[in-house]
Protein backbone atom coordinates (compact mmCIF):
# COMPACT_ATOMS: atom_id res chain seq x y z
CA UNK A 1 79.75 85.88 211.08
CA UNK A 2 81.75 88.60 209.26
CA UNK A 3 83.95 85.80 207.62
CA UNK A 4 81.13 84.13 206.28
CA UNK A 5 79.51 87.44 204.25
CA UNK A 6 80.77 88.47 201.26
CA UNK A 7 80.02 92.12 200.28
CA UNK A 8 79.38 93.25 196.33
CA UNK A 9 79.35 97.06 195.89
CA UNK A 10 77.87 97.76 192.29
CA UNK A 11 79.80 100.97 190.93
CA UNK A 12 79.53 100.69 187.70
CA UNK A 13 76.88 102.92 186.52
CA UNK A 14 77.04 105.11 183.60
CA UNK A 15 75.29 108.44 185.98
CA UNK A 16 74.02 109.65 182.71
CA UNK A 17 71.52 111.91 185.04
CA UNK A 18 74.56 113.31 186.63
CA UNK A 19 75.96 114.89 183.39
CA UNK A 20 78.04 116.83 182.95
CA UNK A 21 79.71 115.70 186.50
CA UNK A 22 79.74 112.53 185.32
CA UNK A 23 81.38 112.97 182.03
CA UNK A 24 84.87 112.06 183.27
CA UNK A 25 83.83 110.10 186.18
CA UNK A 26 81.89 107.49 187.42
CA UNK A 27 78.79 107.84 189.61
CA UNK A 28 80.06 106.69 192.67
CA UNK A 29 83.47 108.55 192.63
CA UNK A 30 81.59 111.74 192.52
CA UNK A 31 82.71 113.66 195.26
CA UNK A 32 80.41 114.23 198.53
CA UNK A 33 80.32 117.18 201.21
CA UNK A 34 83.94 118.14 199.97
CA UNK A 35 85.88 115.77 200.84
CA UNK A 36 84.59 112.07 200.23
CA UNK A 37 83.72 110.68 197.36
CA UNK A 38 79.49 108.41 197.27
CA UNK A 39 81.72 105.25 197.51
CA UNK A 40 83.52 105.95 200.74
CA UNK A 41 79.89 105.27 202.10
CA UNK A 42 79.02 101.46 201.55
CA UNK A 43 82.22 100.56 201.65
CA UNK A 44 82.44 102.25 205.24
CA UNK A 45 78.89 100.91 206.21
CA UNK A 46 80.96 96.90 205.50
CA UNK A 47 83.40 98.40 207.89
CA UNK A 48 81.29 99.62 210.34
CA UNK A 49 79.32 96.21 210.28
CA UNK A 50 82.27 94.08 210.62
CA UNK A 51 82.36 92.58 206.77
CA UNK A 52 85.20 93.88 205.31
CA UNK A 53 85.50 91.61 202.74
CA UNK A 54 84.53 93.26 199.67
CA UNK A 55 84.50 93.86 196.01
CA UNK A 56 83.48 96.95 193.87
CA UNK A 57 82.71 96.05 190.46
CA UNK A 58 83.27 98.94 188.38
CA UNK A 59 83.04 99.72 184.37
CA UNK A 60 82.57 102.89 183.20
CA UNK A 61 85.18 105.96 183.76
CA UNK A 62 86.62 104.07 186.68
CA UNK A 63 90.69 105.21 186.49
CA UNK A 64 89.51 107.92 189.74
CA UNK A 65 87.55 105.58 191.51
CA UNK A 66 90.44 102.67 191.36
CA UNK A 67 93.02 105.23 192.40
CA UNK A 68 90.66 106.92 195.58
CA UNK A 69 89.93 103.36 197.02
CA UNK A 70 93.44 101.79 196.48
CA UNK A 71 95.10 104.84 198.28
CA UNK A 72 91.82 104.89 200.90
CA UNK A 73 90.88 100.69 202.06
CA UNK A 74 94.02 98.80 203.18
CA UNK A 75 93.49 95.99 205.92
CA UNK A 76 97.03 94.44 207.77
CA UNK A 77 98.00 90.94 206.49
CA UNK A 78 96.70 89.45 209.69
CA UNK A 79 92.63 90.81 209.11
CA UNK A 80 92.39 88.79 205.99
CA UNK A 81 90.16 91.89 204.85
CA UNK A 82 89.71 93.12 201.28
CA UNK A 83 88.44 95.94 199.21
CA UNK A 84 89.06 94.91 195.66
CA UNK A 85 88.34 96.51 192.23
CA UNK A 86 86.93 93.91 189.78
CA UNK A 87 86.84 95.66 186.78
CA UNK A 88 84.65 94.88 183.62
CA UNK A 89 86.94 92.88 181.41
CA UNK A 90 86.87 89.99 178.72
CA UNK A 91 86.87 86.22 179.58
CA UNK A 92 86.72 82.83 177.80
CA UNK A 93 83.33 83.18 179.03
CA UNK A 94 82.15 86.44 178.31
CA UNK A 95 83.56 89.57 175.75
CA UNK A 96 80.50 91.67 176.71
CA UNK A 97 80.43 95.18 178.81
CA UNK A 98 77.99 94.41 182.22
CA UNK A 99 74.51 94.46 180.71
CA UNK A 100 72.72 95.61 184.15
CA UNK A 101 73.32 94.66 187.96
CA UNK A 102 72.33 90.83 187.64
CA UNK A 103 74.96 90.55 184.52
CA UNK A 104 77.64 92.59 186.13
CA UNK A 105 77.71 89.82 189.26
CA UNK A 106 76.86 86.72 187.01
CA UNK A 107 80.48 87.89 184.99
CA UNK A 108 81.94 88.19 188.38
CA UNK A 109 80.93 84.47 190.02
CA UNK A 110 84.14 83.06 189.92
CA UNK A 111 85.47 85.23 192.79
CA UNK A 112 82.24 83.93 194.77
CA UNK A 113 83.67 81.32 196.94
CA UNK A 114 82.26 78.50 198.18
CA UNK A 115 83.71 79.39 202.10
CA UNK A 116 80.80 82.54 202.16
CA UNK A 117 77.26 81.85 203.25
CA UNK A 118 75.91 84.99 202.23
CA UNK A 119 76.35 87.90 199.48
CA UNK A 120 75.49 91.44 200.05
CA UNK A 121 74.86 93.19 197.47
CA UNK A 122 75.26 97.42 197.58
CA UNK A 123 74.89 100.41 195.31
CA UNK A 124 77.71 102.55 194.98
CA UNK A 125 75.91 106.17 194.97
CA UNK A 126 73.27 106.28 197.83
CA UNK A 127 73.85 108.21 201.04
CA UNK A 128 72.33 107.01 204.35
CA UNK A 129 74.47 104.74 207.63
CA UNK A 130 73.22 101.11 208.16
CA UNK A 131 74.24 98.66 210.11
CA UNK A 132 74.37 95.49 207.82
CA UNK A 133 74.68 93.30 211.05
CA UNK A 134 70.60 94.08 211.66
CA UNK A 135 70.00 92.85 208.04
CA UNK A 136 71.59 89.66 208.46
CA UNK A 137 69.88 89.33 211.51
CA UNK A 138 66.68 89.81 209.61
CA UNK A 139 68.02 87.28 206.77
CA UNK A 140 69.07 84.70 208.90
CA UNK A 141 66.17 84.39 211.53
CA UNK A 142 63.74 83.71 208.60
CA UNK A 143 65.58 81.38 207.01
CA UNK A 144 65.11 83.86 203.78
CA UNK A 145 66.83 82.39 199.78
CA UNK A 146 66.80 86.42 199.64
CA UNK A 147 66.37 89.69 201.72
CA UNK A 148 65.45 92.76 200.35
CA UNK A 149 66.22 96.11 202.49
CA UNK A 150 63.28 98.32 202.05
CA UNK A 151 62.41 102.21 202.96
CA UNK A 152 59.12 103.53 204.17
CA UNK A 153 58.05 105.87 201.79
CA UNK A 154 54.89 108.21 201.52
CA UNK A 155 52.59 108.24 198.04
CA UNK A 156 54.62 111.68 196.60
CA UNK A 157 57.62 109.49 196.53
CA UNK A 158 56.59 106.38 195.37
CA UNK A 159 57.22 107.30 191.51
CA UNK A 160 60.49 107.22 190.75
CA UNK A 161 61.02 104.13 192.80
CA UNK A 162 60.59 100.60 192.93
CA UNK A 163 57.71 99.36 195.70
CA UNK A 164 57.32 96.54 197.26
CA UNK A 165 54.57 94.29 198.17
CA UNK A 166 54.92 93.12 201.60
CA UNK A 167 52.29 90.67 203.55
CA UNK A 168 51.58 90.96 207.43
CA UNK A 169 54.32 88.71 208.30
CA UNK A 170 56.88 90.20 206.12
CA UNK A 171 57.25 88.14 202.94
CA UNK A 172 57.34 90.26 199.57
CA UNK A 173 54.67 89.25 197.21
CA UNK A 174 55.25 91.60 194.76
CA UNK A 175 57.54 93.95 192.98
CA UNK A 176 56.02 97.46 190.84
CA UNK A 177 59.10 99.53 188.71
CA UNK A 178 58.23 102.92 189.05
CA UNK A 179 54.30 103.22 189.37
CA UNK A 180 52.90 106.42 187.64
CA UNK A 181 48.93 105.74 188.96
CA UNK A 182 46.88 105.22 191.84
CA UNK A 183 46.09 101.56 190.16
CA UNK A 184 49.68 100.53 189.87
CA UNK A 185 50.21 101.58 192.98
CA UNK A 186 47.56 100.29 194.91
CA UNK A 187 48.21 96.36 195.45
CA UNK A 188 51.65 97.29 197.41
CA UNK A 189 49.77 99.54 199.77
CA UNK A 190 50.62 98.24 203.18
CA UNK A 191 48.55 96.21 205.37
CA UNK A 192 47.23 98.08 208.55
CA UNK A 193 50.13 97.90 211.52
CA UNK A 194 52.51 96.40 209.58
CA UNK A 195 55.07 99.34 210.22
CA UNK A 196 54.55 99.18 213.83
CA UNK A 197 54.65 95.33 213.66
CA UNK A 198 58.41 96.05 212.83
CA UNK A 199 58.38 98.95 215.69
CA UNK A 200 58.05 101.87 213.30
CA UNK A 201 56.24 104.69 213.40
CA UNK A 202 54.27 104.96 209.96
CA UNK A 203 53.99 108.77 209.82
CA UNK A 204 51.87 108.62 206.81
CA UNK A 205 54.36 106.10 204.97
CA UNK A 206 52.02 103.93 202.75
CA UNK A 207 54.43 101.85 200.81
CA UNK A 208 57.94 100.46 200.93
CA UNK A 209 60.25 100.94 198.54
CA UNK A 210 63.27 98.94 197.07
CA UNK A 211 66.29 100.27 198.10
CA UNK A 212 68.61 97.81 195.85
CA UNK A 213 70.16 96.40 198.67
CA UNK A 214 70.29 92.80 198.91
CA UNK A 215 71.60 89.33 201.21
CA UNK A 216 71.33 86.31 198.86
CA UNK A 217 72.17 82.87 199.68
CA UNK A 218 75.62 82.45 198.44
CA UNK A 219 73.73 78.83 196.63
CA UNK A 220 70.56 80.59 196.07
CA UNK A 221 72.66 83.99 193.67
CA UNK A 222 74.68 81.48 192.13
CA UNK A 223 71.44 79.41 190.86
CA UNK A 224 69.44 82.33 190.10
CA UNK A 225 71.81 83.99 187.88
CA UNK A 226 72.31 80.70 186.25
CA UNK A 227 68.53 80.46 185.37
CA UNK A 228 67.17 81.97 182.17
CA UNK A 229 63.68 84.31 182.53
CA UNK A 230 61.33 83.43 180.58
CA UNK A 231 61.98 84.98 177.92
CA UNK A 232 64.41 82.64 177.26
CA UNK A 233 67.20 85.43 178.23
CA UNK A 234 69.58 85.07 180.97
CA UNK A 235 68.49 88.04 183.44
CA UNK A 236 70.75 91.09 183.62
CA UNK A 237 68.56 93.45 185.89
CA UNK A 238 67.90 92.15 189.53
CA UNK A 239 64.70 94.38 189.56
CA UNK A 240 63.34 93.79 186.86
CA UNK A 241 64.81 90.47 185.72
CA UNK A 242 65.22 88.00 188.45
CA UNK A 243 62.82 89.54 191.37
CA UNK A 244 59.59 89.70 189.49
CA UNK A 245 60.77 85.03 188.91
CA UNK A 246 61.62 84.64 192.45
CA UNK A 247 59.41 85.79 194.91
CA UNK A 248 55.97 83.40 194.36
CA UNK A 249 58.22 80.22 194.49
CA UNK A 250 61.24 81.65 197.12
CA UNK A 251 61.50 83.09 200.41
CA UNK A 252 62.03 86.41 199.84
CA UNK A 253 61.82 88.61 203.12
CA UNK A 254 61.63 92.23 203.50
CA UNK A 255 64.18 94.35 205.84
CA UNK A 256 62.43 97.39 206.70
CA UNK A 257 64.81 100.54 207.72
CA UNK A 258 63.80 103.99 208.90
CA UNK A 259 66.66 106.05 208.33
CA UNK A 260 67.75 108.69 206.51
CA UNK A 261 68.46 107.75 202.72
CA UNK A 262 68.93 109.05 199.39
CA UNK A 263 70.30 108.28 196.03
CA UNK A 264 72.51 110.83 194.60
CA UNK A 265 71.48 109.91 190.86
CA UNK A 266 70.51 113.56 189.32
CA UNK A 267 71.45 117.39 189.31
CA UNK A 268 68.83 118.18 191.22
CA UNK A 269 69.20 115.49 193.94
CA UNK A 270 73.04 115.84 194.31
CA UNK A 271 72.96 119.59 194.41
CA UNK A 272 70.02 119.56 197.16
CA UNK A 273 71.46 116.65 199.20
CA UNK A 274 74.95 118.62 199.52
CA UNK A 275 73.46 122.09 200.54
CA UNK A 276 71.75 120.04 203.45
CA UNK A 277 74.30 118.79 205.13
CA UNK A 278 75.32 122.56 205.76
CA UNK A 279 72.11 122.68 208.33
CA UNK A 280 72.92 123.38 211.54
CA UNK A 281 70.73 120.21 212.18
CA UNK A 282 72.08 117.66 209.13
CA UNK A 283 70.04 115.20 208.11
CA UNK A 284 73.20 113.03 207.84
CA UNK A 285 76.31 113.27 210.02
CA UNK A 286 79.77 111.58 208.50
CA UNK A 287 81.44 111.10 211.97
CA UNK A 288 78.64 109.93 214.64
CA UNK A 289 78.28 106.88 217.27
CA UNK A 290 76.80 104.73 215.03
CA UNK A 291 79.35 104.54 212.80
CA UNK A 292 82.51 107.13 210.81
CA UNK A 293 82.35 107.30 207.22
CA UNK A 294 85.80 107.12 205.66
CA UNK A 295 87.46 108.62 203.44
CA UNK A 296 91.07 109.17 201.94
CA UNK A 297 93.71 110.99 204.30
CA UNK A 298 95.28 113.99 202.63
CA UNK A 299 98.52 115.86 203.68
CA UNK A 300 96.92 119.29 203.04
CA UNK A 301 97.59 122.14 204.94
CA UNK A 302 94.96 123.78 207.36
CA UNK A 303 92.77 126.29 205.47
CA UNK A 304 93.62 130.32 205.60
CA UNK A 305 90.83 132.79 205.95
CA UNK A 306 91.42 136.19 205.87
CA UNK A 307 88.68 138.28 207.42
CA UNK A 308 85.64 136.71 205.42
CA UNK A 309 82.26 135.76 206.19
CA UNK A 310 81.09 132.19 206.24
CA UNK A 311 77.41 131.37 207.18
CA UNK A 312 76.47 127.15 207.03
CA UNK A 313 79.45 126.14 205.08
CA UNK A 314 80.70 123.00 204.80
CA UNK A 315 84.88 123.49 204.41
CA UNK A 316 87.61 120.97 203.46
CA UNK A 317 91.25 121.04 203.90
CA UNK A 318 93.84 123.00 202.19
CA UNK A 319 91.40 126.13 201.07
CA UNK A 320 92.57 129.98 200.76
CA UNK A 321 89.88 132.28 201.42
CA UNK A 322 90.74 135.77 200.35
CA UNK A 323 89.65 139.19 202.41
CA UNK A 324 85.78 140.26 202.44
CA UNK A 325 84.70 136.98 200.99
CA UNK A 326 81.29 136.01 201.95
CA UNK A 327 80.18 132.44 201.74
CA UNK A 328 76.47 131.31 203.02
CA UNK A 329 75.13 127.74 202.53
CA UNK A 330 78.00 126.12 200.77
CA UNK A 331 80.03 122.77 200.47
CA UNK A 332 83.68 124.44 199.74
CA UNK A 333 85.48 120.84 198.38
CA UNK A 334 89.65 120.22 198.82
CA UNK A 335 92.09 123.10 197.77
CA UNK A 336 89.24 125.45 196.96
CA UNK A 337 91.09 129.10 196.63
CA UNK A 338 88.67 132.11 196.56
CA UNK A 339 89.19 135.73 195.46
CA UNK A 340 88.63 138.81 197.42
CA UNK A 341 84.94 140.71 197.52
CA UNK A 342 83.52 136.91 196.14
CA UNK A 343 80.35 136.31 196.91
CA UNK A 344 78.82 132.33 196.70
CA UNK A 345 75.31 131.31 197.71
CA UNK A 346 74.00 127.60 197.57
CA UNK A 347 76.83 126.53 195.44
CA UNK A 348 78.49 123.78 195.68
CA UNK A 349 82.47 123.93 195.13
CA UNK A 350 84.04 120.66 194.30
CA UNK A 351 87.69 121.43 194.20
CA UNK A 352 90.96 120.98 193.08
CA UNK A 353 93.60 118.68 192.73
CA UNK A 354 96.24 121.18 192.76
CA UNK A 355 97.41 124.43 194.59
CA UNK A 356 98.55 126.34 192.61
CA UNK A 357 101.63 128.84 193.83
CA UNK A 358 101.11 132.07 194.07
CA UNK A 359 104.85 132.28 191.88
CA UNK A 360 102.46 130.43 189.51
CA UNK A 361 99.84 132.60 189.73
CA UNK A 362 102.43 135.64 188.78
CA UNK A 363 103.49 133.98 185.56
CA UNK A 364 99.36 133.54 185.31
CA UNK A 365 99.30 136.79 185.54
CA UNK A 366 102.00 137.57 182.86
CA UNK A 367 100.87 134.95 180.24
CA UNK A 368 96.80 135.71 180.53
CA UNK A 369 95.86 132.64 181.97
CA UNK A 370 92.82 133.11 185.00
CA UNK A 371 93.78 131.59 188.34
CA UNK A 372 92.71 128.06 189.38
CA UNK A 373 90.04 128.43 191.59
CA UNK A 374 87.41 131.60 192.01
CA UNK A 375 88.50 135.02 191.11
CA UNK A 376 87.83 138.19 193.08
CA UNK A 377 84.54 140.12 193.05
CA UNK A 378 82.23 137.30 191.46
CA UNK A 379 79.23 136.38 192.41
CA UNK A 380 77.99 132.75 192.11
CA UNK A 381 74.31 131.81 193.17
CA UNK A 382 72.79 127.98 193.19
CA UNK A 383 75.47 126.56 191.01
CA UNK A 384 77.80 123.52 191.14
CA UNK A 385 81.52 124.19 190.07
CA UNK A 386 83.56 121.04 189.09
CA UNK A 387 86.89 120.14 190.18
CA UNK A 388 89.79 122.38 188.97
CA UNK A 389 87.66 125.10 187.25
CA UNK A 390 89.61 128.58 186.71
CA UNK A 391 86.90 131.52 187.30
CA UNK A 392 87.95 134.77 186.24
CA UNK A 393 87.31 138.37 188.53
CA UNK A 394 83.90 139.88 187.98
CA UNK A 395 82.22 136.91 186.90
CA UNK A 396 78.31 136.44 188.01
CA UNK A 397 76.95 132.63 187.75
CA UNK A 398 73.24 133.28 188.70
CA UNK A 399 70.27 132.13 187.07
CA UNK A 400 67.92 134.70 187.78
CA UNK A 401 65.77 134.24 184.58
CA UNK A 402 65.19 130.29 185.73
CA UNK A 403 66.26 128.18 182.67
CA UNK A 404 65.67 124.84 183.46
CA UNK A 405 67.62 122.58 180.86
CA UNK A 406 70.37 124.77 178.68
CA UNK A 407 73.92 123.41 176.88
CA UNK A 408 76.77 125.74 176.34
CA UNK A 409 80.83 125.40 175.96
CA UNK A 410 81.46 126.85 179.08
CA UNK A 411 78.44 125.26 181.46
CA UNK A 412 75.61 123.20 181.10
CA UNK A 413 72.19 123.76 182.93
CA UNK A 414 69.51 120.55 184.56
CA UNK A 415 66.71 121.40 186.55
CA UNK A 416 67.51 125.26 187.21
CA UNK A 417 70.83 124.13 188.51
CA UNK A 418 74.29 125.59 187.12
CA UNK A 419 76.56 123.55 186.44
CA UNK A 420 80.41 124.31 185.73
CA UNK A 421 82.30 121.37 183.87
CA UNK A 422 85.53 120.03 185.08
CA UNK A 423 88.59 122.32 184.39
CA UNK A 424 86.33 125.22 182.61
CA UNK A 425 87.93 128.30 182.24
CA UNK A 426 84.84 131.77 182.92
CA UNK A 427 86.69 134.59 181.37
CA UNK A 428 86.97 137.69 183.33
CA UNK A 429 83.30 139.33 183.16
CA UNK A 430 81.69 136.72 181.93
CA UNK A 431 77.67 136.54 183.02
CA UNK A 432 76.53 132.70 183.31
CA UNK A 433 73.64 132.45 181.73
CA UNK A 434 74.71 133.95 178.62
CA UNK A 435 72.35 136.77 178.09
């Protein structure tokens, strides 16, 4: 079955809502609990499900996420597994940058063989474990042109997501982007039992939503992507392009999953998501039964704490954590070093991708350059600091006065959130926000 499945992992978003973390990377290689990067999980969910043939498509900012998965994903010679980077480029056929999910596959058709029977087609920057196998399953039984893997959702939710209209027997009849009323979002309330009909508890979950991931038809994507809308335009958006064309005329099937999920596309959403994975009671667990999430293997040395304090902290390899330190509900990323009498609070610490010697550190010292990492006797609450940041001592990040939206040269602020931009330098004594 696995040889017959080809697997399309979109990663080519912009992340605009993720600025400034996404300003010199792409959306899915943002980093993840410390040490993986939002990629790491699709492309581990294929693995887990036995398809390991797959392809990322990637545009934007992409040099970090074509290094992480070309030094992560290798299969022997006799698998006949892939994980290959098709990068936006120019053709005979097209000069044009991937217009939206639809275009970015439609550019890529070529590498669609005839030898697969099926496409799945992923996001690159959601967080949840699925076994792809049940989807299939779901695909296959009913004979479906297209399945469409959808989340129970409750009415608070609904509005930033794309619902589905599903009848009793599980056939979508219709697609809403985003409803803002009660009217918009009343025809895709479900039917009575038709949760349980799929052996799910409702819980008060009135409405699926889209979770933008898809098994086509190998013949059925190429012919859809082929066909203009009706607008005349060839479709570029799967949601709101080719979906809304498909569904009165096609079998299109809904694959209903109760699981933890998430997408990782703001400030607000990353920074919450991170801080609760250091419950003692996760909602999402990277090595469990159903299935590891990988992740690149680093030669980094084991972590040294000296007499600190760490409370719910999440803590990757190769950290130095200095004397009287206290840390409490934090994600402390790779190579992290942190100064004496620090204090950090539902932070998030993305990294480094150096250690820096402490005979470096002396000429530091000597030249009046601040340390990579966090300096001694700050104190850092509900922030996010990017990768290879250089705090100085003294420093307090805390935004007591709760600014939601604020631009500086040394940090940027969404949605009450601090955020430090990658390699920042905080002078000694600095106070973040500026006052």
């Amino acid at each position: 079955m696995s040889r017959t499945v080809l697997s399309l992992i979109l990663g080519g978003g912009r992340g605009t809502r993720l600025f400034p973390l996404t300003k010199a990377r792409s959306k899915p290689a943002m980093p993840l609990a410390g040490r993986y990067r939002l990629i790491d999980v699709p492309i581990s969910n294929c693995i887990n499900s036995g398809f390991n043939r797959i392809y990322v498509l990637t545009q934007f900012l992409s040099v970090s996420l074509h290094t992480h998965i070309g030094n992560t994903y290798k299969f022997d010679m006799f698998d006949r597994g892939f994980v290959e980077i098709l990068a936006a480029q120019q053709t005979n056929e097209a000069a044009d940058w991937y217009q939206g999910t639809a275009d970015a596959i439609r550019q890529n058709l070529n590498y669609i063989k005839e030898e697969y029977d099926d496409v799945l087609i992923l996001s690159g920057d959601q967080l949840y474990r699925m076994n792809y196998q049940d989807l299939l399953g779901t695909h296959r039984a009913s004979d479906a042109d297209v399945t469409v893997a959808m989340l129970p959702v409750m009415r608070s939710a609904i509005e930033g997501l794309g619902i589905v209209r599903v009848s009793p027997d599980g056939r979508v009849e219709g697609f809403v982007e985003k409803p803002k009323t009660d009217a918009e979002a009343a025809p895709c309330k479900l039917p009575g039992g038709l949760l349980q009909h799929f052996g799910i508890d409702a819980n008060g979950r009135e409405f699926l939503a889209n979770m933008g991931i898809y098994v086509f038809k190998r013949d059925f994507l190429v012919k859809v992507l082929a066909a203009p809308t009706t607008t005349g335009k060839m479709p570029t958006d799967f949601g709101k392009d080719i979906f809304p064309n498909i569904y009165k005329k096609h079998n299109v099937r809904a694959h209903v999953f109760d699981g933890f999920w998430e997408d990782l596309g703001t400030i607000k959403s990353y920074h919450h998501v991170n801080l609760e994975l250091t419950n003692d009671d996760p909602p999402f667990e990277f090595h469990h039964k159903d299935g590891i999430i990988y992740t690149r293997v680093r030669n980094l040395p084991p972590c040294r704490i000296s007499n600190a304090k760490l409370d719910k902290v999440r803590l990757a390899e190769g950290c130095i954590i200095a004397d009287a330190a206290a840390l409490k509900r934090c994600i402390v990323g790779v190579r992290c070093r942190i100064g004496r009498n620090t204090r950090i609070t539902n932070t998030v610490l993305i990294g480094a991708d150096a250690l820096e010697s402490d005979e470096r550190r002396a000429r530091n010292a000597a030249e009046g350059v601040v340390d990579l990492g966090i300096g001694e006797n700050c104190v850092i609450t509900g922030a996010i600091v990017d990768k290879d940041c250089r705090i100085g001592n003294n420093v307090v990040i805390d935004n007591a006065a709760n600014i939601q939206n604020e631009d500086h040269k040394l940090y940027h602020i969404r949605d009450g959130i601090v955020v430090i931009p990658r390699g920042a330098t905080i002078p000694h004594g600095a106070r973040i926000p500026a006052r």
